[in-house]
C-alpha atoms as a PDB file:
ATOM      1  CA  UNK A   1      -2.031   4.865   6.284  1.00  0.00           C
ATOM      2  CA  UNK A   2      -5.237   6.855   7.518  1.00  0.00           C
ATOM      3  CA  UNK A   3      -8.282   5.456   6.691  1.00  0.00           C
ATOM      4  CA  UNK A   4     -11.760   6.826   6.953  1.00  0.00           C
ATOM      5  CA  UNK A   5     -14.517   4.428   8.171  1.00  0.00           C
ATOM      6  CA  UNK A   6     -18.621   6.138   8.315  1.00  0.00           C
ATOM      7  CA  UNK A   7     -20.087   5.131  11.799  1.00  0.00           C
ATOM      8  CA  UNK A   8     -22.554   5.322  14.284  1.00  0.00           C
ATOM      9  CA  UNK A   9     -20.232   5.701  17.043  1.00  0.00           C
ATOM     10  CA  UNK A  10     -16.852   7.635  18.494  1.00  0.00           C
ATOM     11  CA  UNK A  11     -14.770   4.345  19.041  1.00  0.00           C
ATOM     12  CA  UNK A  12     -13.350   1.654  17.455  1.00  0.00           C
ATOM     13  CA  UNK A  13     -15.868  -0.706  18.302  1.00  0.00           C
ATOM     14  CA  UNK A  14     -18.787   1.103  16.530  1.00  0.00           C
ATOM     15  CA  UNK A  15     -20.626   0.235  14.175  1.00  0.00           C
ATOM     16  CA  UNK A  16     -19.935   0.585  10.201  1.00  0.00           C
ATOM     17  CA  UNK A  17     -21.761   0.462   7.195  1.00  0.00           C
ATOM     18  CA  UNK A  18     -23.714   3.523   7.342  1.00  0.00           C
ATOM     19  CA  UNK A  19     -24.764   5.582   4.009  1.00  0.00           C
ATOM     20  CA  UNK A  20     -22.076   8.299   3.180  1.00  0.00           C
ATOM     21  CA  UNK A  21     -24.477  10.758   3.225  1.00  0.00           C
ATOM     22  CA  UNK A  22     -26.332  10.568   6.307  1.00  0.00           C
ATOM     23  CA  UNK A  23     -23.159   8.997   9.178  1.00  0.00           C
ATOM     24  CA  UNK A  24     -23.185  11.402  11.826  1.00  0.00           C
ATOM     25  CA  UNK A  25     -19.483  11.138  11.763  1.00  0.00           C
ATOM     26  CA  UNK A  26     -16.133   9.499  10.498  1.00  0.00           C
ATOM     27  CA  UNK A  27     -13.334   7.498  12.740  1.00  0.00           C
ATOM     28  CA  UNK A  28     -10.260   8.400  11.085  1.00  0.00           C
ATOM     29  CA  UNK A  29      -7.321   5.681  11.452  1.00  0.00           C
ATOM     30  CA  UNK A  30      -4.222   5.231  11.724  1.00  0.00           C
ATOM     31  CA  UNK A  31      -3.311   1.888  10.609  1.00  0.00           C
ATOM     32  CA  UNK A  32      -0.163   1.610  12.141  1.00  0.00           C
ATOM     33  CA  UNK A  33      -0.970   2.699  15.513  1.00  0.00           C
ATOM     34  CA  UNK A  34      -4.590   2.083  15.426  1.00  0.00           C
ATOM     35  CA  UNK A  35      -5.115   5.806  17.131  1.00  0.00           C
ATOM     36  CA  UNK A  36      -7.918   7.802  15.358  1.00  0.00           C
ATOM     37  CA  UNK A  37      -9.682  11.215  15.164  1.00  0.00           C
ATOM     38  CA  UNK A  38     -13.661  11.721  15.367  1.00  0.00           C
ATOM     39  CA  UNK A  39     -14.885  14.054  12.160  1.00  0.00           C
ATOM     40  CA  UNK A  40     -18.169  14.888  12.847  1.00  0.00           C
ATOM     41  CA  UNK A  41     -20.870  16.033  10.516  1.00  0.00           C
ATOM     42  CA  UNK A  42     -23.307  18.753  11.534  1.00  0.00           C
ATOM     43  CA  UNK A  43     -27.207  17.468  11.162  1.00  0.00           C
ATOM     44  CA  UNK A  44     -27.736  20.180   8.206  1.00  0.00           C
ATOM     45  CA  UNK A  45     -24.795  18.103   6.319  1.00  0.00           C
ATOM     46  CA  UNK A  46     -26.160  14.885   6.660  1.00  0.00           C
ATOM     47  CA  UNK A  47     -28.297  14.744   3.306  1.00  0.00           C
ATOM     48  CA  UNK A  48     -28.314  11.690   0.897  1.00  0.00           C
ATOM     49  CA  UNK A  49     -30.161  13.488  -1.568  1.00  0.00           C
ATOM     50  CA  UNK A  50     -27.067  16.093  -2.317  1.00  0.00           C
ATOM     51  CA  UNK A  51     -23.459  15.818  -2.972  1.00  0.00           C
ATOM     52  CA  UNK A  52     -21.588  15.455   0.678  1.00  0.00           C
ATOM     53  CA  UNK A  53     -19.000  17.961  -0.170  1.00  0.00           C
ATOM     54  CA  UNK A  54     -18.546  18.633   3.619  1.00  0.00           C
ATOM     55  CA  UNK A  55     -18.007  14.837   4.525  1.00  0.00           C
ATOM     56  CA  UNK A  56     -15.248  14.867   1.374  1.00  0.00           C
ATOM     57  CA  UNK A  57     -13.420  17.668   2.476  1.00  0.00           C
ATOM     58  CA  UNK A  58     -13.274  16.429   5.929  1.00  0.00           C
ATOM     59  CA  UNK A  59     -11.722  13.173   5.302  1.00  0.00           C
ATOM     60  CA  UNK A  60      -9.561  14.677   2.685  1.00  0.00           C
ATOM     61  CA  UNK A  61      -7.716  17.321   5.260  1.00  0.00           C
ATOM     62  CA  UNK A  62      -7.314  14.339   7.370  1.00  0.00           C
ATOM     63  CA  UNK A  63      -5.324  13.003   4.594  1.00  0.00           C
ATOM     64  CA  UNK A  64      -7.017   9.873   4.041  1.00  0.00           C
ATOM     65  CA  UNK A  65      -6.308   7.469   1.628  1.00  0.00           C
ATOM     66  CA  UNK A  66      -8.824   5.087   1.970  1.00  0.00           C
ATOM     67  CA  UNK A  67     -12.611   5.553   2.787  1.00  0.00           C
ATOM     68  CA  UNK A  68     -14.995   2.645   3.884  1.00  0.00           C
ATOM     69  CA  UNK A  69     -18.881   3.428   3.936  1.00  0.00           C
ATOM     70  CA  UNK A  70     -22.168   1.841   3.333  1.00  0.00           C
ATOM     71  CA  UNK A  71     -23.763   3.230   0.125  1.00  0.00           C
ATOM     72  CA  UNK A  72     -21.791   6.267  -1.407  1.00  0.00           C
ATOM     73  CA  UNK A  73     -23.577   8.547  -4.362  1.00  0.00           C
ATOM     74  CA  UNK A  74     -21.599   7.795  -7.453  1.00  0.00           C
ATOM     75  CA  UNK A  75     -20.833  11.188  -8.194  1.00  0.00           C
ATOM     76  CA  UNK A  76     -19.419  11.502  -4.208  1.00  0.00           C
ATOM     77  CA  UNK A  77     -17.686   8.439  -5.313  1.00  0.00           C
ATOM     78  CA  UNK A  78     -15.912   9.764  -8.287  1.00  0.00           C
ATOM     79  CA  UNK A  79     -15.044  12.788  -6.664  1.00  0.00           C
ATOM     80  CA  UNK A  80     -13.289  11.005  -3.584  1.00  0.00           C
ATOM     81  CA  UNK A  81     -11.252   8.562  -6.287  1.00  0.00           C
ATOM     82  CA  UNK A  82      -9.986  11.968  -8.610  1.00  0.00           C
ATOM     83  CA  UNK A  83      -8.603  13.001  -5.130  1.00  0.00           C
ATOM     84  CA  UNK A  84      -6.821   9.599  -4.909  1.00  0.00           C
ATOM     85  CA  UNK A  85      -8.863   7.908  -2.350  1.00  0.00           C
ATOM     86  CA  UNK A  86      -9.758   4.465  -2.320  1.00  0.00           C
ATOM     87  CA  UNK A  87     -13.099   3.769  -2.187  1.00  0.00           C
ATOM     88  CA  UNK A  88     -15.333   0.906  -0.534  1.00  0.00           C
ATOM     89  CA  UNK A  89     -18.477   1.118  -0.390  1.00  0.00           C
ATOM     90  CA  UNK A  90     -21.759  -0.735   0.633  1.00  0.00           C
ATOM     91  CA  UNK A  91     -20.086  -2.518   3.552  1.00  0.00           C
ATOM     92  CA  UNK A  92     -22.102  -5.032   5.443  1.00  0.00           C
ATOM     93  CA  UNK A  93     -22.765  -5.315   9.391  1.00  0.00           C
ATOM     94  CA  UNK A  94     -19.511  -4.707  11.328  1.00  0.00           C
ATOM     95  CA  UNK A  95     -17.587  -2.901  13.731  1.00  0.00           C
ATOM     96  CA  UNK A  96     -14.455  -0.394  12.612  1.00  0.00           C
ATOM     97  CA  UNK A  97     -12.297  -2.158  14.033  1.00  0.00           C
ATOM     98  CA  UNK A  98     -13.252  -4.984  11.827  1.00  0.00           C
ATOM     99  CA  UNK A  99     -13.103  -3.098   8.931  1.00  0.00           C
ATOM    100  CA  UNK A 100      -9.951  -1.759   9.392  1.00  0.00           C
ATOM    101  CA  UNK A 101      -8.417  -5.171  10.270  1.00  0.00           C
ATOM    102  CA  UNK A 102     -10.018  -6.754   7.344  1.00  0.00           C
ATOM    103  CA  UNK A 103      -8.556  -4.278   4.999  1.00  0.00           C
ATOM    104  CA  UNK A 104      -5.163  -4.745   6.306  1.00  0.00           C
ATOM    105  CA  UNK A 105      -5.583  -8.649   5.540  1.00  0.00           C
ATOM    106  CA  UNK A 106      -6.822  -8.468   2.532  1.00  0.00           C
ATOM    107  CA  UNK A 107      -7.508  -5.016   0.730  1.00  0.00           C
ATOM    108  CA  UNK A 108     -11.093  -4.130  -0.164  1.00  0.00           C
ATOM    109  CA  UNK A 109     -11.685  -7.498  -1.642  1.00  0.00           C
ATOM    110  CA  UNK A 110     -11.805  -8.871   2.453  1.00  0.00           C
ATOM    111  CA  UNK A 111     -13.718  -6.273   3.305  1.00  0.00           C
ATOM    112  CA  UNK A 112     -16.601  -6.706   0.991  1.00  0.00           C
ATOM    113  CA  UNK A 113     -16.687 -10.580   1.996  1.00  0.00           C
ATOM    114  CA  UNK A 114     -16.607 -10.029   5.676  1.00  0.00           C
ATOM    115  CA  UNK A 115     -19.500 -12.369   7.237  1.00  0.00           C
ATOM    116  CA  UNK A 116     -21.578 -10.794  10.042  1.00  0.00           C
ATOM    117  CA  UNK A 117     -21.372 -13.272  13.273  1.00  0.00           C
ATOM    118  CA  UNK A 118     -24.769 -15.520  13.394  1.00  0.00           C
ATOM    119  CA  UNK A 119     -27.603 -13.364  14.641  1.00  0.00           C
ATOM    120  CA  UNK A 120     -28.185 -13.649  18.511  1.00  0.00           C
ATOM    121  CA  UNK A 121     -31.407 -11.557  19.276  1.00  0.00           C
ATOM    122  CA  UNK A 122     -32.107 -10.538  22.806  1.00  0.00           C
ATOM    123  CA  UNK A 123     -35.951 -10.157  23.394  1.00  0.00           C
ATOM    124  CA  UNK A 124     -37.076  -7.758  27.185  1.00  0.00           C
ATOM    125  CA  UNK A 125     -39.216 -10.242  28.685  1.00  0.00           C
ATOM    126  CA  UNK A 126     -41.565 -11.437  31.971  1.00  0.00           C
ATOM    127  CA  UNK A 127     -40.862 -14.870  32.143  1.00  0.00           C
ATOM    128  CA  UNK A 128     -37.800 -17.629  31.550  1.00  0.00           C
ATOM    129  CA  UNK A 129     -38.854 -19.471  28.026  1.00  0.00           C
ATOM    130  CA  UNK A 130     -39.603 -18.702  24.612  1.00  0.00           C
ATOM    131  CA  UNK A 131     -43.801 -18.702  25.898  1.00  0.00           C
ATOM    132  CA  UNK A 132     -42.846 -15.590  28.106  1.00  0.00           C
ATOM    133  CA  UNK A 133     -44.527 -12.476  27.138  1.00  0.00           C
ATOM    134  CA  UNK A 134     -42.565  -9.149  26.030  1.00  0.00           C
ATOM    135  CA  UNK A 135     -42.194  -7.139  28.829  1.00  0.00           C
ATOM    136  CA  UNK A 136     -44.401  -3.926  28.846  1.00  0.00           C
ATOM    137  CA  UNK A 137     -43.011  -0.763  28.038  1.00  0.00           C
ATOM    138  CA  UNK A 138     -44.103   1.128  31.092  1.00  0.00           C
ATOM    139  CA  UNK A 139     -41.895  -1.243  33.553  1.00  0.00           C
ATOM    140  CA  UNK A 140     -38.964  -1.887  34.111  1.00  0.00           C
ATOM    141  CA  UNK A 141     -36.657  -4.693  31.910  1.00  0.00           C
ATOM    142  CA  UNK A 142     -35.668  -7.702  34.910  1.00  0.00           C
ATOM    143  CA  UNK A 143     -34.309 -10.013  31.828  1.00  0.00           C
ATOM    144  CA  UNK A 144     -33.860 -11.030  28.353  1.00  0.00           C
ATOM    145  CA  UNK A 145     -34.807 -14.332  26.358  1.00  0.00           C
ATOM    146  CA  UNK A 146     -31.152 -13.967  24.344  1.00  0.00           C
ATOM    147  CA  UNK A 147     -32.146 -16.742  21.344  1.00  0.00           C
ATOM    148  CA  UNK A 148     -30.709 -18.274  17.969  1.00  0.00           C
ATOM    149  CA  UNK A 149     -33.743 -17.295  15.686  1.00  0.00           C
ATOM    150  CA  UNK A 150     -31.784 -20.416  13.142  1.00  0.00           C
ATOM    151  CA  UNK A 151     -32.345 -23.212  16.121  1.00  0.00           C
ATOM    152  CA  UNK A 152     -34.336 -21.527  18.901  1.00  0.00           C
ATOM    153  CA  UNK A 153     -31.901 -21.950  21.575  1.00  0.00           C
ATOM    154  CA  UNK A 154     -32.319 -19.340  24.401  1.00  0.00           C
ATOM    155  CA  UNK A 155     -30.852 -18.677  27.660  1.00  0.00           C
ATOM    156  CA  UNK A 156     -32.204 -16.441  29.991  1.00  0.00           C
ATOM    157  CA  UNK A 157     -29.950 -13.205  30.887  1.00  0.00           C
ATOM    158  CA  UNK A 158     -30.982 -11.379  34.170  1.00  0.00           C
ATOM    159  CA  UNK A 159     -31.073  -7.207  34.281  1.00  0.00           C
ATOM    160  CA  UNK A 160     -29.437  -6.165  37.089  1.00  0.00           C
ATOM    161  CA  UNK A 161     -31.921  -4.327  39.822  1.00  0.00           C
ATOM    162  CA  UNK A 162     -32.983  -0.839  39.151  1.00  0.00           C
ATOM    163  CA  UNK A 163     -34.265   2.602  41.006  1.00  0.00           C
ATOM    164  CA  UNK A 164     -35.890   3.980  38.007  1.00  0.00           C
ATOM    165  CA  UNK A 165     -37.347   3.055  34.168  1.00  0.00           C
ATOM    166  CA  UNK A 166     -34.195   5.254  33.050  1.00  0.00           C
ATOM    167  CA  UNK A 167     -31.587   3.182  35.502  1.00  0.00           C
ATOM    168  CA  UNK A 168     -33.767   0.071  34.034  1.00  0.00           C
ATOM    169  CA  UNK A 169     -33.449   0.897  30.505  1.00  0.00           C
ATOM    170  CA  UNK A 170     -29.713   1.725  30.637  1.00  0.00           C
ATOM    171  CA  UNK A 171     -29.099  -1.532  32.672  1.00  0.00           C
ATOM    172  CA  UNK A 172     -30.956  -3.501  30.067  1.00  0.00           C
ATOM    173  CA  UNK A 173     -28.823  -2.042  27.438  1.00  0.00           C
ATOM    174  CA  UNK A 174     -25.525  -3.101  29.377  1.00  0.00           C
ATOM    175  CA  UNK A 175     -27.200  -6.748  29.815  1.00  0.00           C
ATOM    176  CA  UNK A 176     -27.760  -7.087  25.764  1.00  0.00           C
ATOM    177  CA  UNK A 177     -23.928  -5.547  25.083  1.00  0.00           C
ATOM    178  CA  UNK A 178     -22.538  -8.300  27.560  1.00  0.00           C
ATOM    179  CA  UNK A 179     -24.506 -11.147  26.410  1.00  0.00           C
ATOM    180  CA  UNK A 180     -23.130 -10.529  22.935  1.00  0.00           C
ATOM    181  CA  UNK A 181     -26.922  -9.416  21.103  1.00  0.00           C
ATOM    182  CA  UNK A 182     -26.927  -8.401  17.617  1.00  0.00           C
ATOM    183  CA  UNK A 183     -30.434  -7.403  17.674  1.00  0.00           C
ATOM    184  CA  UNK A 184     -32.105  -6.221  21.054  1.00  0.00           C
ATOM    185  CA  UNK A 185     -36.705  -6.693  20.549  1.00  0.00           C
ATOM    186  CA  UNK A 186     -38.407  -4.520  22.865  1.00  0.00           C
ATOM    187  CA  UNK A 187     -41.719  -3.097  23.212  1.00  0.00           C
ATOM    188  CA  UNK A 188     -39.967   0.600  23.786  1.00  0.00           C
ATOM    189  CA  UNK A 189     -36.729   1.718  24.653  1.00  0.00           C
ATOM    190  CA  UNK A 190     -35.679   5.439  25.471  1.00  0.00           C
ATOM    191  CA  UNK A 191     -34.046   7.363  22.428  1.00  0.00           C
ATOM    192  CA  UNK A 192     -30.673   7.612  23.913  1.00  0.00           C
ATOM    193  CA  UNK A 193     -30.624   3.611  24.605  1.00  0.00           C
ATOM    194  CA  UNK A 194     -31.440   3.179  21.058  1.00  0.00           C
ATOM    195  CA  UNK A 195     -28.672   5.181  19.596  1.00  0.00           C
ATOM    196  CA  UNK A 196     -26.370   4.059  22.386  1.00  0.00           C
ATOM    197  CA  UNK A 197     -27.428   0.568  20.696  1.00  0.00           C
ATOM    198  CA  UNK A 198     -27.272   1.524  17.133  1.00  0.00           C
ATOM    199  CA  UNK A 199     -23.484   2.754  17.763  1.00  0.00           C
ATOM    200  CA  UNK A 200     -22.465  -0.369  18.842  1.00  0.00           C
ATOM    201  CA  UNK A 201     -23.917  -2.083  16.045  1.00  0.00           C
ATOM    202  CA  UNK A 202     -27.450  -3.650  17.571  1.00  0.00           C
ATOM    203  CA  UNK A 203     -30.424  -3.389  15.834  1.00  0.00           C
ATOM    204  CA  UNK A 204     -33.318  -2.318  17.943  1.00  0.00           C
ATOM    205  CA  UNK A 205     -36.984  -3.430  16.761  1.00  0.00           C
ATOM    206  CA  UNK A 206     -40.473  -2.362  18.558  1.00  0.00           C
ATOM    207  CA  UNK A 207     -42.750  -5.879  19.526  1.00  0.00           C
ATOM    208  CA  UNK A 208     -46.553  -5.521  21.006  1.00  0.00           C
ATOM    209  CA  UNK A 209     -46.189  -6.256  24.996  1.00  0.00           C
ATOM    210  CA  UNK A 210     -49.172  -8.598  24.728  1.00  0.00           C
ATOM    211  CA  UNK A 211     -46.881 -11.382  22.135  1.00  0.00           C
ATOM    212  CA  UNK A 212     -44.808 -14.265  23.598  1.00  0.00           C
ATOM    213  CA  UNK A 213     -41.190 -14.566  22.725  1.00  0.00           C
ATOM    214  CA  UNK A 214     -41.445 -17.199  20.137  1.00  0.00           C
ATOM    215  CA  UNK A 215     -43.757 -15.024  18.001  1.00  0.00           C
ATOM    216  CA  UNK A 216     -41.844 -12.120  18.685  1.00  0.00           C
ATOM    217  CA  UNK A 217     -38.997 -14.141  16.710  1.00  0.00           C
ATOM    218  CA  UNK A 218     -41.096 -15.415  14.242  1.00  0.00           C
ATOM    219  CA  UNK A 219     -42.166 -11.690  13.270  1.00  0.00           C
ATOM    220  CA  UNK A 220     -38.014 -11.038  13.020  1.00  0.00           C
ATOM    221  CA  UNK A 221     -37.719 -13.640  10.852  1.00  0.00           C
ATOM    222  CA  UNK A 222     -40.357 -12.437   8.643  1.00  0.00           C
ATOM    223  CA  UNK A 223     -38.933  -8.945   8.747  1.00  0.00           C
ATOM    224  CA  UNK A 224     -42.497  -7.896  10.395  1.00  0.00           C
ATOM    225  CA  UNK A 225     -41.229  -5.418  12.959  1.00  0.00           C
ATOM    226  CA  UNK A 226     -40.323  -2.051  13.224  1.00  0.00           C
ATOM    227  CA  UNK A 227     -37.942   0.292  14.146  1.00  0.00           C
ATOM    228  CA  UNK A 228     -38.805   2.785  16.991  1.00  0.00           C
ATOM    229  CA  UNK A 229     -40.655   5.478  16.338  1.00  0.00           C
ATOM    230  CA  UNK A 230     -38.643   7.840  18.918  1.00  0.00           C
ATOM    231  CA  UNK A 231     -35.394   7.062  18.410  1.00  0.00           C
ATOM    232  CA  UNK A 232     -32.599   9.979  17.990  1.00  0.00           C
END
């Protein structure tokens, strides 16, 4: 069975979930062999306000028979089901290799109920406890606060040394992947860490430098901070 899953990403563990209409490209599976083929969508296709006729016909000549997305226009919908596609749409937080295995357990009814893994947020930082500051955006990253916004546990995970604020920033990235982050709090990150991030399913938010830790949390929890500005 080939199955079409929206992501962020080129691989298997990239993120799912994102709009129909807008996913910079499709993983293709095989559900057999768990080999797949990367349709990508040109920018000038990726358009939530119109029909994604060029998405539809992509996964179609790729003969899928199933298509998992985040939020799919109804009439994109319709059209995908006349061609005998099954549809699932507004799919949660999770990689597409979880999708695809939670499909094969369960059809689209385990899909829709798959739970997201707690929250572990991993916040750039000067200083080993929740009172250190976030680190400025003009240095370089040495380590991450990683903490359980639900009890405030932290641990402290080190960024290994860099040359450079781009060796830094790619370094810090690797250090948040590792420590198993769902959510990476920075006061800047260069674009290409951020969508390096975003594929593999880590949400990165913007913090003031001058904040400590804890109230950089506290603003997460209160859904107070932003997404960056430069991000590709």
């Amino acid at each position: 069975m080939q199955v079409a899953v929206s992501t962020m990403g080129t691989d298997l563990d990239a993120w799912t979930g994102v709009p129909f209409g807008t996913c910079p490209q499709f993983l293709v599976v095989d559900t057999e062999t768990m080999e797949y083929v990367v349709i990508s969508v040109p920018p000038e296709h990726q358009d939530p306000t119109k029909v994604s006729l060029f998405a539809i016909r992509a996964v179609a000549r790729q003969g899928a028979q199933v298509v998992i997305a985040g939020p799919i226009k109804d009439i994109c919908k319709q059209t995908m089901q006349s061609l005998g596609m099954d549809v699932i749409d507004n799919i949660g937080r999770m990689t597409v290799r979880q999708a695809i295995e939670s499909y094969l357990r369960g059809g689209p009814p385990a899909v829709q109920a798959y739970e997201a893994p707690a929250e572990k947020v991993a916040v750039a930082s000067h200083g080993s406890d929740l009172e250190a500051t976030v680190h400025p955006k003009d240095e370089p990253c040495t380590s991450f606060l990683l903490v359980d916004p639900q009890t405030m546990e932290w641990q402290q995970i080190q960024v290994a040394p860099a040359e450079s604020l781009a060796q830094a920033s790619i370094h810090a990235v690797r250090a948040a992947v590792r420590a198993g982050a769902t959510v990476v709090i920075t006061s800047g990150l260069r674009p290409e860490c951020c969508t390096a991030l975003a594929a593999l399913a880590i949400t990165v938010l913007v913090a003031p430098e001058d904040i400590t830790v804890r109230e950089a949390i506290e603003l997460f929890q209160r859904g107070a901070l932003s997404v960056p500005s430069n991000r590709t």
